[in-house]
N, C-alpha and C. Protein backbone atom coordinates (compact mmCIF):
# COMPACT_ATOMS: atom_id res chain seq x y z
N UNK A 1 35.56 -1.40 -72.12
CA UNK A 1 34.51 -2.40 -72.28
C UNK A 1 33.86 -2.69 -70.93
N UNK A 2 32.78 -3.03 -70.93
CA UNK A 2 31.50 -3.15 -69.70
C UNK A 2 32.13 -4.35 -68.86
N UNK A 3 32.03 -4.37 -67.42
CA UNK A 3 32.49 -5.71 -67.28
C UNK A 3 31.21 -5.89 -66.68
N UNK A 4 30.01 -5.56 -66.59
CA UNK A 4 28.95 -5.52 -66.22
C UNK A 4 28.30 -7.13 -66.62
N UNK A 5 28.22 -7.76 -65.63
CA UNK A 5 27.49 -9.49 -65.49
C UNK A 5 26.54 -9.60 -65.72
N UNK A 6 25.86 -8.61 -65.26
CA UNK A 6 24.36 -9.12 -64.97
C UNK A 6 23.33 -8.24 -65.94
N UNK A 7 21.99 -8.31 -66.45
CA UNK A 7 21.20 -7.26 -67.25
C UNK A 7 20.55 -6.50 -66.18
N UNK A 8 19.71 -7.20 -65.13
CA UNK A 8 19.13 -6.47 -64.13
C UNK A 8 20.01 -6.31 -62.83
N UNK A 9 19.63 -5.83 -62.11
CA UNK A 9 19.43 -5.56 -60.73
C UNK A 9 19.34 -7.16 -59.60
N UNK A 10 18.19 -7.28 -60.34
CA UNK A 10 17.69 -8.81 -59.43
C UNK A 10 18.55 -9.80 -60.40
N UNK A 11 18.64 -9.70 -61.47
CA UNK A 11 19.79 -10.91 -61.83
C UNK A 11 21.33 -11.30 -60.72
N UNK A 12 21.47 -10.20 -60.59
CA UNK A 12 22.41 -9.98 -59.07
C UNK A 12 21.85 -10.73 -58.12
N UNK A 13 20.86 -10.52 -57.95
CA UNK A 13 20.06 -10.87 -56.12
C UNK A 13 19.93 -12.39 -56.73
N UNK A 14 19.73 -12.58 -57.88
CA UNK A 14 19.55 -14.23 -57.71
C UNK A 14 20.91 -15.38 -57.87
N UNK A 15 21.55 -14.29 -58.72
CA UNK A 15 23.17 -15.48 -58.39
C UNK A 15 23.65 -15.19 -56.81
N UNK A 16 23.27 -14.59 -56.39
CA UNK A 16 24.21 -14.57 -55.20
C UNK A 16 23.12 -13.97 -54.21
N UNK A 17 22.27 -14.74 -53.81
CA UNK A 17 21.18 -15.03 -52.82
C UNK A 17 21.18 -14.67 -51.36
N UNK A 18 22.83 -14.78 -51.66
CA UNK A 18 23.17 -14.60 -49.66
C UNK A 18 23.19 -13.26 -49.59
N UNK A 19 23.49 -12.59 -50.62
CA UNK A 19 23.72 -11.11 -51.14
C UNK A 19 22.24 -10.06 -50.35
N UNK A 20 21.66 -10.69 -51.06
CA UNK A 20 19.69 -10.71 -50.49
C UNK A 20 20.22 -10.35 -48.63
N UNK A 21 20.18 -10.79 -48.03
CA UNK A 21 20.54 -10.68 -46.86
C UNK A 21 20.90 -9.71 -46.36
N UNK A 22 21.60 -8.85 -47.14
CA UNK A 22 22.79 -7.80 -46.59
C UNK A 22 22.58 -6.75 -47.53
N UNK A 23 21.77 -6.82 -48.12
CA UNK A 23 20.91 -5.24 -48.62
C UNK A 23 19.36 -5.34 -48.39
N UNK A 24 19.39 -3.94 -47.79
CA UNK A 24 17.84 -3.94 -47.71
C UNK A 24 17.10 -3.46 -48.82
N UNK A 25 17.35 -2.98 -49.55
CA UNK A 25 16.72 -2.40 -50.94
C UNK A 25 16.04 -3.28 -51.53
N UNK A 26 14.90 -3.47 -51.81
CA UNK A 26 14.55 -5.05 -52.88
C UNK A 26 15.02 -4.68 -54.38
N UNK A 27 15.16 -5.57 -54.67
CA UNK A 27 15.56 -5.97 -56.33
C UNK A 27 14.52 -5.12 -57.34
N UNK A 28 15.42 -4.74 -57.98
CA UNK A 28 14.23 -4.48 -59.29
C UNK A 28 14.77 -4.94 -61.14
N UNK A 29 14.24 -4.28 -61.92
CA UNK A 29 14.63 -4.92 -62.81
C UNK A 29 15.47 -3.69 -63.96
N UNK A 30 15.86 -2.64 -63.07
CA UNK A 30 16.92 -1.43 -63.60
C UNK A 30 17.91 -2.09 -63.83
N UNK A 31 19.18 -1.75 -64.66
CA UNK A 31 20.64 -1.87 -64.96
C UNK A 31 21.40 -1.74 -63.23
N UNK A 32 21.90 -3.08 -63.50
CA UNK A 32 22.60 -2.71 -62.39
C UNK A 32 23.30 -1.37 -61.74
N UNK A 33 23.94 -1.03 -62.90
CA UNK A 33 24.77 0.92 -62.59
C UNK A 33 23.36 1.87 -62.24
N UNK A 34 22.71 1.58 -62.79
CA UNK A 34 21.20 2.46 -62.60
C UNK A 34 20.76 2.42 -60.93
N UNK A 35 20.08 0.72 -60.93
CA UNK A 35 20.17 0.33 -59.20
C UNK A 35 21.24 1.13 -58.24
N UNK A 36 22.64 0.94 -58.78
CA UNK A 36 23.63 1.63 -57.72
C UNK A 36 23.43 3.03 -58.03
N UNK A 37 23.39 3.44 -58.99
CA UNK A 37 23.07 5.00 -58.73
C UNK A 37 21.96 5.43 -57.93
N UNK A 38 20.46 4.67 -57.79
CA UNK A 38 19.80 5.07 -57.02
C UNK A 38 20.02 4.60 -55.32
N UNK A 39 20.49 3.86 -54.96
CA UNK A 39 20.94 3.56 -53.79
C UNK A 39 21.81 4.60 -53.02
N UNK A 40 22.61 5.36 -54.17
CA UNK A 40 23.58 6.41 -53.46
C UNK A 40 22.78 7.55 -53.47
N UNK A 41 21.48 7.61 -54.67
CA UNK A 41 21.01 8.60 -54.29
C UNK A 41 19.88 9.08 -53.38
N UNK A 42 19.82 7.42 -52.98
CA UNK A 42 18.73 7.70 -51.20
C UNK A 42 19.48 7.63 -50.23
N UNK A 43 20.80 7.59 -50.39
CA UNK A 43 22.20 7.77 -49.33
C UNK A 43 21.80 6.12 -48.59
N UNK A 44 21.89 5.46 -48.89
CA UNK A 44 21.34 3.82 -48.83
C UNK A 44 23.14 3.01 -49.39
N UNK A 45 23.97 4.30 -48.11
CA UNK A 45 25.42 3.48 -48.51
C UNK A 45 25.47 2.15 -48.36
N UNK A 46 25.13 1.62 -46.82
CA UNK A 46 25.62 0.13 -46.83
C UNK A 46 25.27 -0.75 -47.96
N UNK A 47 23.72 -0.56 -48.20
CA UNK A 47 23.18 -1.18 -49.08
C UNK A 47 24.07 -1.40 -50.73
N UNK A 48 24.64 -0.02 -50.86
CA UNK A 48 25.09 0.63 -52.18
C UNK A 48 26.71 -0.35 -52.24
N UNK A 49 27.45 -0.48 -51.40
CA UNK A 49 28.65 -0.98 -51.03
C UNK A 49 28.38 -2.20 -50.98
N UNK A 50 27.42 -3.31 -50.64
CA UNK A 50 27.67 -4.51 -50.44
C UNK A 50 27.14 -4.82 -52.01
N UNK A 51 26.22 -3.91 -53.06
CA UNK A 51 25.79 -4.39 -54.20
C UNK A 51 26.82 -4.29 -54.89
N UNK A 52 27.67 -3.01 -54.84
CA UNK A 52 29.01 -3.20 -55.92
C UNK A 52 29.86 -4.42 -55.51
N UNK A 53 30.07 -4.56 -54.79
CA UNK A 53 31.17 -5.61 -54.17
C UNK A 53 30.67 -6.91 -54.89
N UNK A 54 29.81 -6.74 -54.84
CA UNK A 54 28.69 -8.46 -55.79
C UNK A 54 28.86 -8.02 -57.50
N UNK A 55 28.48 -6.73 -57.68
CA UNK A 55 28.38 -6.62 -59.05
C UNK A 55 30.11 -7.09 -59.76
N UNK A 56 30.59 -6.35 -58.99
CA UNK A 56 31.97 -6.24 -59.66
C UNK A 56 32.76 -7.70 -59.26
N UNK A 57 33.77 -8.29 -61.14
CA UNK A 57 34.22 -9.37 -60.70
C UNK A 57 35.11 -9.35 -60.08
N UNK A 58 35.97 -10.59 -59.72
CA UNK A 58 36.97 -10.82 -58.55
C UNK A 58 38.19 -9.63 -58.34
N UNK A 59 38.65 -9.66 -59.53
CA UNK A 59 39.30 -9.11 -59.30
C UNK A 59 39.49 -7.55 -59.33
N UNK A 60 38.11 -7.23 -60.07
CA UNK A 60 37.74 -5.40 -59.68
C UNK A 60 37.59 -5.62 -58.30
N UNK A 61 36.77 -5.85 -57.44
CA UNK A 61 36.52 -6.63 -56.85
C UNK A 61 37.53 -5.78 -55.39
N UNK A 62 38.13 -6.84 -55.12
CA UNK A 62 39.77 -6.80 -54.41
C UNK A 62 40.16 -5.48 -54.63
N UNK A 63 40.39 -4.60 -55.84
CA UNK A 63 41.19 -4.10 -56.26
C UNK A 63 40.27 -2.43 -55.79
N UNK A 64 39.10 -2.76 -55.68
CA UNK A 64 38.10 -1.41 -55.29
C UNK A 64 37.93 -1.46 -53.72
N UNK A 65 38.08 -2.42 -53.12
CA UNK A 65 38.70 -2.37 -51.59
C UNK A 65 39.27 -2.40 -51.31
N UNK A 66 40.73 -2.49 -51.77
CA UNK A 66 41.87 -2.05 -51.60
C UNK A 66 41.83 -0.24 -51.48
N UNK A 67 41.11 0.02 -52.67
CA UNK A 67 41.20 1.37 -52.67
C UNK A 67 40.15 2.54 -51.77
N UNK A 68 39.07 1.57 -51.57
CA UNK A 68 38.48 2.37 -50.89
C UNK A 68 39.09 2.20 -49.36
N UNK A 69 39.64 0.99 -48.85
CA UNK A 69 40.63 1.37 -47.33
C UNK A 69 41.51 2.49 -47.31
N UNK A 70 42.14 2.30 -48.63
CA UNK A 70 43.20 3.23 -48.55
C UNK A 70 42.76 5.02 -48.79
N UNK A 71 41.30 5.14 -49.17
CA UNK A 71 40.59 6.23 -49.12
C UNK A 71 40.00 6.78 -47.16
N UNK A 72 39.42 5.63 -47.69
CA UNK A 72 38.77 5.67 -46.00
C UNK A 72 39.90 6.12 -44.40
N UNK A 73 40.76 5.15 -44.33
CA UNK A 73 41.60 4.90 -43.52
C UNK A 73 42.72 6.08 -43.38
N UNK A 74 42.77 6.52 -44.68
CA UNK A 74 43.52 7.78 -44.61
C UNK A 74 45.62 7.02 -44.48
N UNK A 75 45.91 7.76 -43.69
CA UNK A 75 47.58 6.82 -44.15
C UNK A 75 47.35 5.59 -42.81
N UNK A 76 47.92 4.83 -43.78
CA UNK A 76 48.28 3.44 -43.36
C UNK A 76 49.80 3.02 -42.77
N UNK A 77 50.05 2.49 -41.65
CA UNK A 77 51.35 2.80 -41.15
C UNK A 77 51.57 1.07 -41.44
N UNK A 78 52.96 1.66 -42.13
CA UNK A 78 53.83 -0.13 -42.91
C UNK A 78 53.86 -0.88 -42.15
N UNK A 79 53.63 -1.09 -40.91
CA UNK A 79 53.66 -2.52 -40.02
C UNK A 79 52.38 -2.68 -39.58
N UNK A 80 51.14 -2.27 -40.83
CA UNK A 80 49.82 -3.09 -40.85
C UNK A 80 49.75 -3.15 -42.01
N UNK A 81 50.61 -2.57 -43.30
CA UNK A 81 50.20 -2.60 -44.46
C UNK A 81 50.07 -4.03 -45.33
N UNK A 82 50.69 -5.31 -44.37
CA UNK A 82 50.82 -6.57 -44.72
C UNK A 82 49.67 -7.39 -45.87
N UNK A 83 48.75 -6.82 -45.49
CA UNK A 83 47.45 -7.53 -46.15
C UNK A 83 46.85 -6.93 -47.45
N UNK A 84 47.12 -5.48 -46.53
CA UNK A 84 46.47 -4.89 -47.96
C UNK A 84 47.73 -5.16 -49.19
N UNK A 85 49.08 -4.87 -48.77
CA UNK A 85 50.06 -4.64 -50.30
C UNK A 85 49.61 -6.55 -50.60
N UNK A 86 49.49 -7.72 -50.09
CA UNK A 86 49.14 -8.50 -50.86
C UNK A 86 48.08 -9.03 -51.53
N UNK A 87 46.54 -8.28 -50.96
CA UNK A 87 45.82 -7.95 -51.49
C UNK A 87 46.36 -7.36 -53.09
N UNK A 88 47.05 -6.52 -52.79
CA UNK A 88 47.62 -5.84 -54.65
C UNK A 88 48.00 -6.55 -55.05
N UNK A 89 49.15 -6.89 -54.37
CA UNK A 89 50.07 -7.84 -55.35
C UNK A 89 49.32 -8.89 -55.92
N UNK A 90 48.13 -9.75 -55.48
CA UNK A 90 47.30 -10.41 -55.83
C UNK A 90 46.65 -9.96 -57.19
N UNK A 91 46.17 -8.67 -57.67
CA UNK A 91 45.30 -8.08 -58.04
C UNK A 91 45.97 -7.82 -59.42
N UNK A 92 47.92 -7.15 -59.41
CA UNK A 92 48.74 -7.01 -59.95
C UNK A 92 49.21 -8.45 -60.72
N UNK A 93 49.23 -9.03 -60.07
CA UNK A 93 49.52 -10.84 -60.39
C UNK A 93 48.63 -11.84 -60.15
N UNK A 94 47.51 -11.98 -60.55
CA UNK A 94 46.40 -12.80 -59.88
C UNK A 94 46.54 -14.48 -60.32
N UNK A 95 47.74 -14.81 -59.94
CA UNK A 95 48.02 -16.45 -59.98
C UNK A 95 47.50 -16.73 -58.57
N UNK A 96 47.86 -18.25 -58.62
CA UNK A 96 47.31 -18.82 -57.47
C UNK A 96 49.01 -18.74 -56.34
N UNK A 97 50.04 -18.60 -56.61
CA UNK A 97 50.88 -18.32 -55.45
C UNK A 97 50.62 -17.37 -54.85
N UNK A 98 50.05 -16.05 -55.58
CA UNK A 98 49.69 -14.91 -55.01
C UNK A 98 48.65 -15.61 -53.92
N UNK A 99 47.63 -15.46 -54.53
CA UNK A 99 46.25 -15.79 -54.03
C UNK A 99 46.38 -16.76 -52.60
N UNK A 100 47.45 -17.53 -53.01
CA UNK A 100 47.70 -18.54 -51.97
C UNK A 100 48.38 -17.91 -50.63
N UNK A 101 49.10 -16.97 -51.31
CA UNK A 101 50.06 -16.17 -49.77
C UNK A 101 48.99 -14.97 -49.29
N UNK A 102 48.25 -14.42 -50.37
CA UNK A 102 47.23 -13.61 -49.66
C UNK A 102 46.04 -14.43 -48.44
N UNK A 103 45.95 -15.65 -49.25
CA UNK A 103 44.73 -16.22 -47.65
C UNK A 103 45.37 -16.85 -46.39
N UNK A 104 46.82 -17.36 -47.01
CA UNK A 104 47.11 -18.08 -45.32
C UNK A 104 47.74 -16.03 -44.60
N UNK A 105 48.19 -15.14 -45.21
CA UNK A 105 48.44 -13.78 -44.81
C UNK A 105 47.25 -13.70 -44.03
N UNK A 106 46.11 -13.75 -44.78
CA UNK A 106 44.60 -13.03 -44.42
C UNK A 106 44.02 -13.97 -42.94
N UNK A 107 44.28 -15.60 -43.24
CA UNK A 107 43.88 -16.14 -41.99
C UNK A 107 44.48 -16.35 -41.02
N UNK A 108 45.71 -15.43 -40.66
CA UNK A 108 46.50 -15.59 -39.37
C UNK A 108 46.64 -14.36 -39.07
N UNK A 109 45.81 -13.31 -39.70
CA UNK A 109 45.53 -11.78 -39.21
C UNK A 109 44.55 -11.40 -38.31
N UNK A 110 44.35 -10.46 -38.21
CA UNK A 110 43.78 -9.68 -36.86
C UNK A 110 41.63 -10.14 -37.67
N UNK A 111 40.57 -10.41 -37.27
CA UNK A 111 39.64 -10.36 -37.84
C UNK A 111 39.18 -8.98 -38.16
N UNK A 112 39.51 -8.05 -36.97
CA UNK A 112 38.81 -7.06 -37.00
C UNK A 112 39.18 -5.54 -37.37
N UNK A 113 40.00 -6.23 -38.16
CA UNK A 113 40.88 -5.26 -39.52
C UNK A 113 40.72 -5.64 -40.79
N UNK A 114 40.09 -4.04 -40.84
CA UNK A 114 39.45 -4.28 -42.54
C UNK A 114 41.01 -4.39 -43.22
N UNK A 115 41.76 -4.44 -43.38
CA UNK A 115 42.88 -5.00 -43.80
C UNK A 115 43.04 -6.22 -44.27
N UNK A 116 42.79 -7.14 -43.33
CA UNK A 116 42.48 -8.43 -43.07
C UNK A 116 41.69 -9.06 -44.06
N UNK A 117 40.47 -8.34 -44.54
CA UNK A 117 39.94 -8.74 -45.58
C UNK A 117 40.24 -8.27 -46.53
N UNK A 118 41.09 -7.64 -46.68
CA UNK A 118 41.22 -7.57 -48.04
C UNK A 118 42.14 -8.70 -48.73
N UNK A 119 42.91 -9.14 -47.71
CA UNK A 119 43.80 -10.36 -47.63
C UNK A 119 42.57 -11.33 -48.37
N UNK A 120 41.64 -11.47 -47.31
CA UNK A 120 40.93 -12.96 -47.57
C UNK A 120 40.27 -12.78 -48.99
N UNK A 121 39.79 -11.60 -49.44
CA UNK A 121 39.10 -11.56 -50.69
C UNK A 121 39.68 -11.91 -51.76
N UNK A 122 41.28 -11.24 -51.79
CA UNK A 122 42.05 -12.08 -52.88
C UNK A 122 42.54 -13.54 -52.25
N UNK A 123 42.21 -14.12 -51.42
CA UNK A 123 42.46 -15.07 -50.85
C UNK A 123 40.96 -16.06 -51.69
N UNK A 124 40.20 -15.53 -51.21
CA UNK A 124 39.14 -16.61 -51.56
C UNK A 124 39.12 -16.97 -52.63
N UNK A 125 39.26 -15.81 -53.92
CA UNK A 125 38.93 -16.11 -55.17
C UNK A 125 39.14 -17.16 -56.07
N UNK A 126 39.39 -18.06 -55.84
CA UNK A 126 39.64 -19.37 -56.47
C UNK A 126 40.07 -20.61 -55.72
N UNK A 127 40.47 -21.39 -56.15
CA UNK A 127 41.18 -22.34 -55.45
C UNK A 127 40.26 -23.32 -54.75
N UNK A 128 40.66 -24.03 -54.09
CA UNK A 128 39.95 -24.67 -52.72
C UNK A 128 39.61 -24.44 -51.42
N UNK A 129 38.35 -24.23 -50.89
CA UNK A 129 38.31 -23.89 -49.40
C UNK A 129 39.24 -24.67 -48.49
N UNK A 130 38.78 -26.06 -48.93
CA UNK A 130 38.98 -27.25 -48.19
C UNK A 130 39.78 -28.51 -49.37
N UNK A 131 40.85 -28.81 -49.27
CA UNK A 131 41.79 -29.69 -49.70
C UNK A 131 41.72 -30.69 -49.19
N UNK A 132 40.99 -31.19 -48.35
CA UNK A 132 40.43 -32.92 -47.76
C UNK A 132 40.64 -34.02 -49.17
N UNK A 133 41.61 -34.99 -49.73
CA UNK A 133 41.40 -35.46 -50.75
C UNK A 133 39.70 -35.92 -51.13
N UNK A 134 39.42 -36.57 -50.05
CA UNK A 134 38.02 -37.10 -49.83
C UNK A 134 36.81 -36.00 -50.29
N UNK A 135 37.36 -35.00 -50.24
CA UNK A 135 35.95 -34.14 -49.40
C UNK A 135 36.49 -32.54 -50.24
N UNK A 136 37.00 -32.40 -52.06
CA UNK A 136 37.45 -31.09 -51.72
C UNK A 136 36.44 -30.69 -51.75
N UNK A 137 36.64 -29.06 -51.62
CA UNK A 137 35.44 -28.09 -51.89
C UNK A 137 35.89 -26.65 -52.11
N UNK A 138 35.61 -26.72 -53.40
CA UNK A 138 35.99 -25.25 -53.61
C UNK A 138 35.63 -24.06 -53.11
N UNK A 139 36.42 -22.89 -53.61
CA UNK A 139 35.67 -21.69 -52.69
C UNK A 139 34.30 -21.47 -52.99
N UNK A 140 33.25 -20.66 -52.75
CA UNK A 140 31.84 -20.60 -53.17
C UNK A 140 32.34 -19.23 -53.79
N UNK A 141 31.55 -19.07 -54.83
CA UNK A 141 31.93 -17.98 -55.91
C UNK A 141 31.49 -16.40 -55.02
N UNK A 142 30.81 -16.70 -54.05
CA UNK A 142 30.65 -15.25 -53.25
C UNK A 142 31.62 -14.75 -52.20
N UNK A 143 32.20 -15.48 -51.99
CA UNK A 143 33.51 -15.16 -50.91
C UNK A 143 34.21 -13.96 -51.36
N UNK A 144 34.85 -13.48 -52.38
CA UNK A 144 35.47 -12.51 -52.96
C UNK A 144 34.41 -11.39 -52.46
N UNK A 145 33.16 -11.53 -52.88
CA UNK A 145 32.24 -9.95 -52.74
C UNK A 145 32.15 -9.89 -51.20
N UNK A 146 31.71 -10.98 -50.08
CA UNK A 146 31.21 -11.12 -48.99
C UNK A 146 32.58 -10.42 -48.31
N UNK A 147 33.75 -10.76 -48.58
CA UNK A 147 35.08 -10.33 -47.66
C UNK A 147 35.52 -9.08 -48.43
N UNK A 148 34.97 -8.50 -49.41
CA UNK A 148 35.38 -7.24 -49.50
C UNK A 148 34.41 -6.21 -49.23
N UNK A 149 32.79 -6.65 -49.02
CA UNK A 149 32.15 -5.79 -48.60
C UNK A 149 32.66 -5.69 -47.23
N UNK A 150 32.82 -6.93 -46.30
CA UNK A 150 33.62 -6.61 -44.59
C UNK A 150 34.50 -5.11 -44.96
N UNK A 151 35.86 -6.13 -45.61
CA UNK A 151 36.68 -4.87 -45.49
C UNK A 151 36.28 -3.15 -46.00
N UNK A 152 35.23 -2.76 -46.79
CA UNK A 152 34.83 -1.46 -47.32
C UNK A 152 34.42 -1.13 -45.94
N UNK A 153 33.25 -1.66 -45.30
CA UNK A 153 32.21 -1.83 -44.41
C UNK A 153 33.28 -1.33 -42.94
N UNK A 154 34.25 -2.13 -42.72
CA UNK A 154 34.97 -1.80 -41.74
C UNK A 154 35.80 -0.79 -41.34
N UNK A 155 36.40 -1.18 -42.90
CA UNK A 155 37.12 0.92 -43.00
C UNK A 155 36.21 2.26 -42.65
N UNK A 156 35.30 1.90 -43.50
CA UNK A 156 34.33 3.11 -43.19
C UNK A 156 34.01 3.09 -41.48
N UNK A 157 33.86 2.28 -40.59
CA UNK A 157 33.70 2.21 -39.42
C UNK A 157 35.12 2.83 -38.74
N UNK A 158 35.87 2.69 -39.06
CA UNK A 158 37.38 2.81 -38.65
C UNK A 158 37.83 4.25 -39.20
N UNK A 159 36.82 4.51 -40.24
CA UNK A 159 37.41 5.90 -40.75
C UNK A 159 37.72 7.30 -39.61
N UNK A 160 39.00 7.95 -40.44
CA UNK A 160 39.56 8.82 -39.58
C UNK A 160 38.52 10.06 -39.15
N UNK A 161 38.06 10.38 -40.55
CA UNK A 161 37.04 11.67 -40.72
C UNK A 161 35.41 11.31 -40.84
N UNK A 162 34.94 11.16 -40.14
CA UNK A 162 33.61 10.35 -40.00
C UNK A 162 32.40 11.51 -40.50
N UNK A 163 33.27 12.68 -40.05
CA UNK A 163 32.07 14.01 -40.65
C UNK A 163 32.33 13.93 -42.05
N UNK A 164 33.10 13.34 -42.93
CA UNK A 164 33.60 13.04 -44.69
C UNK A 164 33.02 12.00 -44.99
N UNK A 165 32.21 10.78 -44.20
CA UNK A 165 32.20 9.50 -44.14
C UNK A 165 30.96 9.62 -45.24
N UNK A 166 29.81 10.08 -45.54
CA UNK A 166 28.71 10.47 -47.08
C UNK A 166 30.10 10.42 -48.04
N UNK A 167 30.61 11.73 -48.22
CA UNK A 167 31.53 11.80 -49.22
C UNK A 167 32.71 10.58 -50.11
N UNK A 168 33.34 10.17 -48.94
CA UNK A 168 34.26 9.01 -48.88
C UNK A 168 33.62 7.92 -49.55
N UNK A 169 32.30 7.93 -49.28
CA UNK A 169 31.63 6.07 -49.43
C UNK A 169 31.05 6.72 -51.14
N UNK A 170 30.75 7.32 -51.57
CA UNK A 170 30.29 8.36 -52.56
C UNK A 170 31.43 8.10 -53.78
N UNK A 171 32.60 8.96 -53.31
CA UNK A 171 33.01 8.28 -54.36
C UNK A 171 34.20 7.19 -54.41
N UNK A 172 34.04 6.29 -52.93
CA UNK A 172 34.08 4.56 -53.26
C UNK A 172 33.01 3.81 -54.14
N UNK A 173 31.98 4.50 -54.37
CA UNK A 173 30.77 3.54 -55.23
C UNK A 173 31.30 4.10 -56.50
N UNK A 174 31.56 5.26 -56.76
CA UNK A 174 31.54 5.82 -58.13
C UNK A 174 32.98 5.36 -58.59
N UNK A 175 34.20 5.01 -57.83
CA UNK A 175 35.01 4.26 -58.02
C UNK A 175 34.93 2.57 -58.78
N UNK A 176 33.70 2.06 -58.01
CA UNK A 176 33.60 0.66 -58.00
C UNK A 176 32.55 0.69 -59.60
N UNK A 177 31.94 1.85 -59.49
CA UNK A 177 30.99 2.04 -61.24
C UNK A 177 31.73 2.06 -62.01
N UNK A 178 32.72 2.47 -61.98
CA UNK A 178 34.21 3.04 -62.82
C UNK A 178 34.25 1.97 -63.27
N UNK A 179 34.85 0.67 -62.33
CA UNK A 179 35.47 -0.61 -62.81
C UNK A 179 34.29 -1.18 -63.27
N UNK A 180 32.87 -1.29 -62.67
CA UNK A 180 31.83 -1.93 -63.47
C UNK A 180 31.75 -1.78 -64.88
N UNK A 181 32.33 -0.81 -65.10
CA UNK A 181 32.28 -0.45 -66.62
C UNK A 181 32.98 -0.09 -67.45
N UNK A 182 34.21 -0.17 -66.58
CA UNK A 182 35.48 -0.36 -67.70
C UNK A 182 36.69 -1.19 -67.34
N UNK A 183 36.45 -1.72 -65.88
CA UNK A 183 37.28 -3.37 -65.54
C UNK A 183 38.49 -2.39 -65.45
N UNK A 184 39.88 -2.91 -65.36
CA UNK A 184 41.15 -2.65 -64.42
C UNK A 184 41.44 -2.10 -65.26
């Protein structure tokens, strides 16, 4: 079954506005899977990677940057694997204890490890930013896409094989279409 949100393209660009920002492609009024197919097919990766990350919900979401690090990055050595296995375990169990050990994991990690976000993405997805009795404030419903486009975005920067780096991001999108349209 579709887990597909949105009818258009720009139905995307308008729930999540900040989204606008961080693709250069303008909106149109194609099927979202349509939009991402043409994005990969003007090789318009970044663009193509930060729209799935929005299209897809929370927890495809997490679960398609998880996999595209672990594509990208090539092997992962167990005394950094901290973020990403709770990233899963999050994804595998998506309660809020999870969720809860994935963001304080994610916010006492390195920033500039796409690892790291993958922590915060299952970190963000629910809950409260801010627990101030006075003052809560929940997470903003874009945090999940915004910290897993980082982490896709970063791997690919970090990637081992950079002459594979078309290929790799290729089929990380066709990965992330996968879940657009048939969820976990």
């Amino acid at each position: 079954m579709s887990r597909v949100r949105f009818a258009t393209a720009r139905a995307l660009f308008e729930t999540f506005p900040k989204s606008v920002t961080n693709i250069a492609a303008a909106p149109t009024d194609d099927p979202p899977v349509t939009f991402l197919h043409k994005l990969v097919e003007a090789q318009k990766f970044e663009d193509a990677v930060t729209f799935c990350a929005y299209l897809l919900p929370r927890r495809e979401a997490v679960w398609w940057a998880c996999g595209c690090a672990r594509t990208l990055l090539g092997d992962i050595a167990q005394n950094r694997a901290a973020c990403l296995l709770m990233a899963e375990a999050w994804v595998y169990e998506p309660d809020d204890q999870h969720r809860q050990a994935a963001l304080e994991l994610g916010m006492q990690a390195d920033s500039n490890d796409p690892l790291t976000w993958l922590a915060l993405a299952a970190g963000w997805s629910g809950g409260m930013l801010s627990s101030h009795p006075q003052m809560p404030a929940p997470v903003p419903p874009y945090m999940t896409a915004r910290a897993a486009r980082i982490a896709v975005q970063l791997s690919a920067h970090f990637a081992k094989k950079k002459n594979e780096l078309p290929a790799y991001l290729q089929a990380c999108i066709a990965e992330g279409i996968k879940l657009a349209e048939n969820g976990l």
